[in-house]
PDB file of N, CA and C in Angstrom:
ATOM      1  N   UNK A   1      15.380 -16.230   4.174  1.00  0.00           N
ATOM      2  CA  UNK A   1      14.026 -16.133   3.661  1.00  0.00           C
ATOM      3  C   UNK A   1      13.092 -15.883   4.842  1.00  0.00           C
ATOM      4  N   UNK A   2      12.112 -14.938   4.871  1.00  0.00           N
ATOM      5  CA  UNK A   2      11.358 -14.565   5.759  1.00  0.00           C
ATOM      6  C   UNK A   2      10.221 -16.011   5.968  1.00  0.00           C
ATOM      7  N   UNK A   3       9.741 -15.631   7.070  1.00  0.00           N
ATOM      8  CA  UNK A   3       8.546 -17.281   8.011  1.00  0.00           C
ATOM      9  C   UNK A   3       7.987 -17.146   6.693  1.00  0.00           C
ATOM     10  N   UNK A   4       7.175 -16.172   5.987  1.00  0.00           N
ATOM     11  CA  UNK A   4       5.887 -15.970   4.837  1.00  0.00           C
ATOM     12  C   UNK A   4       6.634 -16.557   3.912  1.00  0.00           C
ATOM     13  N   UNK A   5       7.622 -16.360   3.127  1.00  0.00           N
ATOM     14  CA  UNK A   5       7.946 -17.073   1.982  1.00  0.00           C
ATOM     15  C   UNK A   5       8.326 -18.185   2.194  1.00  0.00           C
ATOM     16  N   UNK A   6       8.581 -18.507   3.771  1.00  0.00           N
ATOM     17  CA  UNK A   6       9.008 -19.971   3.994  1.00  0.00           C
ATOM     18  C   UNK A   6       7.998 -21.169   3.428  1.00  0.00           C
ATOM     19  N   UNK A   7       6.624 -20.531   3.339  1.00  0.00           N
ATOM     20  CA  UNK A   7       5.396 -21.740   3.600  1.00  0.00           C
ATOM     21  C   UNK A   7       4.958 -21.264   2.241  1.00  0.00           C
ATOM     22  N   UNK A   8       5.401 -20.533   1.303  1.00  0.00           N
ATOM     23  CA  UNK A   8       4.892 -20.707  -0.312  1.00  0.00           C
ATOM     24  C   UNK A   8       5.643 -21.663  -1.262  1.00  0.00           C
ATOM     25  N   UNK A   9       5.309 -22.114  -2.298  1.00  0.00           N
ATOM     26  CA  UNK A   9       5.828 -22.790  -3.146  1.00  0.00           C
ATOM     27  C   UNK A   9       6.624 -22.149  -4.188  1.00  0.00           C
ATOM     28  N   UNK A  10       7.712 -22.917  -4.385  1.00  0.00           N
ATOM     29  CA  UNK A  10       9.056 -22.772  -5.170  1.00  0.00           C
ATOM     30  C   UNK A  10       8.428 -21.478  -6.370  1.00  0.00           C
ATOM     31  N   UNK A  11       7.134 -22.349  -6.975  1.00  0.00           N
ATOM     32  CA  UNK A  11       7.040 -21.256  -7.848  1.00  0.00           C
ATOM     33  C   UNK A  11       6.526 -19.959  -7.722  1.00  0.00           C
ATOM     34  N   UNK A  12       5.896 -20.144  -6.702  1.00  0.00           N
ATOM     35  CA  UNK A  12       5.291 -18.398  -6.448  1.00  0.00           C
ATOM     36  C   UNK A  12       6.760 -17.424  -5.878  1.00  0.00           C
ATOM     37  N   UNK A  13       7.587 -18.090  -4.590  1.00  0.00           N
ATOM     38  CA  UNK A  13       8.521 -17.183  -4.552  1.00  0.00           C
ATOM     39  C   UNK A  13       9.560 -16.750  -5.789  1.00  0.00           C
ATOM     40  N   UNK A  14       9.590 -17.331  -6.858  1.00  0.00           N
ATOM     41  CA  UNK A  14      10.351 -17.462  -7.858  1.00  0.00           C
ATOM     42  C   UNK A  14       9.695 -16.160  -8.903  1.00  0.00           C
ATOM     43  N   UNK A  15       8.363 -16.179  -8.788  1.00  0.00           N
ATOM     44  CA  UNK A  15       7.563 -15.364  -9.913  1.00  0.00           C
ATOM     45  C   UNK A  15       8.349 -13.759 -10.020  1.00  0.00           C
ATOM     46  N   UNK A  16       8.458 -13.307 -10.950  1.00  0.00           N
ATOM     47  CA  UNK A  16       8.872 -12.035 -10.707  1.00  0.00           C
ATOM     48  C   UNK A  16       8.215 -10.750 -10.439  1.00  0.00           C
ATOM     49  N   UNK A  17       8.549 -10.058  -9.417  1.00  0.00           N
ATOM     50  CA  UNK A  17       7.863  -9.338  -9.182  1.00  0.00           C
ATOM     51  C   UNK A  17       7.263  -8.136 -10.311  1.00  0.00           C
ATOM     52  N   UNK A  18       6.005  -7.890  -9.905  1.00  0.00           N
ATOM     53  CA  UNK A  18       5.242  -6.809 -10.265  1.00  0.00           C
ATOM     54  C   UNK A  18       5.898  -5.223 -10.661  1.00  0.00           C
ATOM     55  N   UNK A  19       5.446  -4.504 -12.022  1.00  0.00           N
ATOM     56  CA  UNK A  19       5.423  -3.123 -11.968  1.00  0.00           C
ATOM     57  C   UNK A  19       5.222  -2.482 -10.468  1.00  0.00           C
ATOM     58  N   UNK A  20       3.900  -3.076  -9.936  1.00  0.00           N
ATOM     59  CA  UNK A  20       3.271  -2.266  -9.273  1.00  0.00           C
ATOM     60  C   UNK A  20       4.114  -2.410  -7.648  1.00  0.00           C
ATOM     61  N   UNK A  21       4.353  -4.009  -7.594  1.00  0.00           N
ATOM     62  CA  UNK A  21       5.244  -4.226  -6.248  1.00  0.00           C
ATOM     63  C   UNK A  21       6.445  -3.684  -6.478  1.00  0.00           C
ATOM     64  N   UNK A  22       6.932  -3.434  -7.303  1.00  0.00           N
ATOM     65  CA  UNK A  22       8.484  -2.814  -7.633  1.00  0.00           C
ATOM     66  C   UNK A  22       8.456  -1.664  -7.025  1.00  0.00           C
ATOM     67  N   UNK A  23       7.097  -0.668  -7.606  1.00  0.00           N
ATOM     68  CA  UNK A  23       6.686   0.605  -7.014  1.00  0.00           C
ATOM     69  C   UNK A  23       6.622   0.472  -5.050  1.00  0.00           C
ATOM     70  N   UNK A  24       5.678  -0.040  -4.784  1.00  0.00           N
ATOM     71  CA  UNK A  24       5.441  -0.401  -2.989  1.00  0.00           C
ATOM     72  C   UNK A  24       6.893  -0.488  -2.138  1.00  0.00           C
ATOM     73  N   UNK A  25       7.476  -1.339  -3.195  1.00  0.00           N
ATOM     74  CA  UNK A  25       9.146  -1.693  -2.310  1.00  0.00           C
ATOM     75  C   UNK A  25       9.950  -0.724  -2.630  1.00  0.00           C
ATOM     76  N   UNK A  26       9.645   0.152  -3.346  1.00  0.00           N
ATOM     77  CA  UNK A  26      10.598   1.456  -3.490  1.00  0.00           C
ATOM     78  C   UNK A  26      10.312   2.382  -2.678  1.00  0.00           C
ATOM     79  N   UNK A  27       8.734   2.712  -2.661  1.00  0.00           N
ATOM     80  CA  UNK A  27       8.198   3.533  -1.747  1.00  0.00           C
ATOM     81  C   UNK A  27       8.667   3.121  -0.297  1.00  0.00           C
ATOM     82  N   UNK A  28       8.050   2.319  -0.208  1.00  0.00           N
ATOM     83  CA  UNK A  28       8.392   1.852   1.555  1.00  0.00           C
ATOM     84  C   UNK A  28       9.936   2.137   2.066  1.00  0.00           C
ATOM     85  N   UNK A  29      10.915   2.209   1.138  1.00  0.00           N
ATOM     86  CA  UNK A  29      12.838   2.525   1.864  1.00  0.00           C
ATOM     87  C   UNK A  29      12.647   4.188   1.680  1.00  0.00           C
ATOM     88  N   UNK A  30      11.548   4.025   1.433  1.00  0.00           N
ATOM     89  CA  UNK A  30      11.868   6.413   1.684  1.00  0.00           C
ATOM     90  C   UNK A  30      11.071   6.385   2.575  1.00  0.00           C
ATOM     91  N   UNK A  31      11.291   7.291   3.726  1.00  0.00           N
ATOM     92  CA  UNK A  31      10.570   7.650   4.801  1.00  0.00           C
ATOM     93  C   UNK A  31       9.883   8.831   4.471  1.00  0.00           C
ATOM     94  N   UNK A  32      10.468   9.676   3.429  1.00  0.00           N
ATOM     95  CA  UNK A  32       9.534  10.910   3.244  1.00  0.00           C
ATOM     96  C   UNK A  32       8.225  10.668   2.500  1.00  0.00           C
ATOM     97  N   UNK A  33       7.850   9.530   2.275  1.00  0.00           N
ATOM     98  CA  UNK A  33       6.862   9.038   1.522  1.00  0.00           C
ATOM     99  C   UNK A  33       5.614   8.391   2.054  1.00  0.00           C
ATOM    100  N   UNK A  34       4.100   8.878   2.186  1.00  0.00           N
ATOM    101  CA  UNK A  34       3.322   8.527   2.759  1.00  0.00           C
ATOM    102  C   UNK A  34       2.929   7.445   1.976  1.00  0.00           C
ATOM    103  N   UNK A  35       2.721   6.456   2.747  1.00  0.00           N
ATOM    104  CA  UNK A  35       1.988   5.100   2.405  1.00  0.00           C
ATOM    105  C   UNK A  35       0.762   4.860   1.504  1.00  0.00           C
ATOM    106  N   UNK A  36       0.143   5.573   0.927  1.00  0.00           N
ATOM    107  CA  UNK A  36      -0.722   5.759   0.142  1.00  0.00           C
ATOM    108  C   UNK A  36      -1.226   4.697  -1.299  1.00  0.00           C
ATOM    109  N   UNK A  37      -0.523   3.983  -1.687  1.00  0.00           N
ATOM    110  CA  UNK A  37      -0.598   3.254  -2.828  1.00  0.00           C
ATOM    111  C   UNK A  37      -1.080   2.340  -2.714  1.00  0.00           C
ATOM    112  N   UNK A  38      -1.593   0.897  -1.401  1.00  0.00           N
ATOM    113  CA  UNK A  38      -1.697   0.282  -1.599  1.00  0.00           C
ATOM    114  C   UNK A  38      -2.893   0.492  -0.181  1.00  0.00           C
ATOM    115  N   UNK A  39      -3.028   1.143   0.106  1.00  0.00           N
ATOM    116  CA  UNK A  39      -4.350   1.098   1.253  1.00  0.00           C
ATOM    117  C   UNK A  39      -3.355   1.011   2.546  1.00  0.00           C
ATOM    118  N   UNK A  40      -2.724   1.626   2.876  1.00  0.00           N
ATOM    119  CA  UNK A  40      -1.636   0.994   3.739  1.00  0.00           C
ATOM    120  C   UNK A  40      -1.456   2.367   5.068  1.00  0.00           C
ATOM    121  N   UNK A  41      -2.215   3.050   4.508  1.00  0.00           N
ATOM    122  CA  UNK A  41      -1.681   4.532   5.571  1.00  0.00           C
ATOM    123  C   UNK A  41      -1.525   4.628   6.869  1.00  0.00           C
ATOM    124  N   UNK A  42      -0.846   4.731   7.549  1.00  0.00           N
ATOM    125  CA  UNK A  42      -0.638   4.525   8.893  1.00  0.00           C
ATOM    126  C   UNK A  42      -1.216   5.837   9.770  1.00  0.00           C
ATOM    127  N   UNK A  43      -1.516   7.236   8.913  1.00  0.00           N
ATOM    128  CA  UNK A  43      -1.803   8.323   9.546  1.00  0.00           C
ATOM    129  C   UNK A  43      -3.266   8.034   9.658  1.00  0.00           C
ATOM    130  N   UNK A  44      -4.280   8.572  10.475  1.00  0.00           N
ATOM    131  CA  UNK A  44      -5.789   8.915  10.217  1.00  0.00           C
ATOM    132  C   UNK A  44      -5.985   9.901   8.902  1.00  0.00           C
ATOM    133  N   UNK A  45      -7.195   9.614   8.254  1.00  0.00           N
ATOM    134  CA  UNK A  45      -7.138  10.920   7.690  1.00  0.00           C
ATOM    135  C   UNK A  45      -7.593  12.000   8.457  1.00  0.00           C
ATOM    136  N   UNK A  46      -7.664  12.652   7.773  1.00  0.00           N
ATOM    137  CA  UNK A  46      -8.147  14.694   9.041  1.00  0.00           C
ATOM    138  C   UNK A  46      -9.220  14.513   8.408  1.00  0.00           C
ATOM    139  N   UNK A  47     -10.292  15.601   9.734  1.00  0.00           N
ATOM    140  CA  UNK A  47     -11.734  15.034   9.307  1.00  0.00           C
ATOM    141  C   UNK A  47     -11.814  16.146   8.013  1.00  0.00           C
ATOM    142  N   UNK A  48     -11.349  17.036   7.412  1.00  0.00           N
ATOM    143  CA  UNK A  48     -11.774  17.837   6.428  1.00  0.00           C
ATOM    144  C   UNK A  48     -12.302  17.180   5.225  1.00  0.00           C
ATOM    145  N   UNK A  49     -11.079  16.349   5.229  1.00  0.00           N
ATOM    146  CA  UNK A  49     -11.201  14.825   3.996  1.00  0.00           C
ATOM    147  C   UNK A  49     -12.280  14.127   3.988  1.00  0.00           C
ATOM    148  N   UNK A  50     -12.508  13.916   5.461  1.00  0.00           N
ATOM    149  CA  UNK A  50     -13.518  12.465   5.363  1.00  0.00           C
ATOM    150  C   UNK A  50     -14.737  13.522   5.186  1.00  0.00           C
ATOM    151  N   UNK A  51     -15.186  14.433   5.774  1.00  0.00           N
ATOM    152  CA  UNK A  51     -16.206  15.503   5.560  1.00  0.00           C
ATOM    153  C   UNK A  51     -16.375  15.599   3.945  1.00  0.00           C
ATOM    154  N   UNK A  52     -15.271  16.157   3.493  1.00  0.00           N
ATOM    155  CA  UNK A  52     -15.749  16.339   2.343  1.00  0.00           C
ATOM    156  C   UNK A  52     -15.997  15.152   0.863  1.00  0.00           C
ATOM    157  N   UNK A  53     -15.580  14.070   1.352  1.00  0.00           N
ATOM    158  CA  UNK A  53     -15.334  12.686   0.857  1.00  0.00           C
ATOM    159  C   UNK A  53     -16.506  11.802   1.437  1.00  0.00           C
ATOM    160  N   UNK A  54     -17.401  12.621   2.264  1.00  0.00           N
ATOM    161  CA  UNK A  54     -18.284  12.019   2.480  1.00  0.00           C
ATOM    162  C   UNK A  54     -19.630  12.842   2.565  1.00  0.00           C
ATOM    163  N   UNK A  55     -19.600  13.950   2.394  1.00  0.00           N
ATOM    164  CA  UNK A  55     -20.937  15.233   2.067  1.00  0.00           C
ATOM    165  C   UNK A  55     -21.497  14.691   0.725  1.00  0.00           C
ATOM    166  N   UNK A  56     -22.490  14.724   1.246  1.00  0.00           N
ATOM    167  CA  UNK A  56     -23.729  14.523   0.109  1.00  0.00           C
ATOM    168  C   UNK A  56     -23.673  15.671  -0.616  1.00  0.00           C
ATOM    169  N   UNK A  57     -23.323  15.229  -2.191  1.00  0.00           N
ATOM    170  CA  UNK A  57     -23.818  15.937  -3.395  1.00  0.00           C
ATOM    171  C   UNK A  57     -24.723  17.160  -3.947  1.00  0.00           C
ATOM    172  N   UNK A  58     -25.124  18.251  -3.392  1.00  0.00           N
ATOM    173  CA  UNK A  58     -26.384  18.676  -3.564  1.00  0.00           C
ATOM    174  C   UNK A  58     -26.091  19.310  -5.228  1.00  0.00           C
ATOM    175  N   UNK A  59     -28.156  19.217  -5.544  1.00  0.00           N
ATOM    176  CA  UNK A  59     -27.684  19.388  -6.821  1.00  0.00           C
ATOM    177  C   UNK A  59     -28.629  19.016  -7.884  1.00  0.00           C
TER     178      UNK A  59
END
């Protein structure tokens, strides 16, 4: 058992996991898969993105 689940209680490590954590722990054993689902991205984004994810509306 990892240090983190060492210091939770019987019932939380017991709970069954999530749709959504099922998804994260699948993603994460493929390497061809960018981290994206959970806020987790390890790349920067490119400024094209943040430019355009951040340009004011005209209009």
């Amino acid at each position: 058992m990892s240090d983190f689940l060492s210091g939770l209680r019987k019932e939380a490590v017991d709970t069954p996991e999530s749709g959504i954590v099922a998804v994260v722990n699948y993603g994460r054993k493929n390497p061809e898969l960018i981290p994206l689902w959970v806020g987790e991205g390890d790349l920067p984004t490119p400024p094209f993105i943040h430019e355009a994810a951040t340009r004011q509306r005209r209009g």
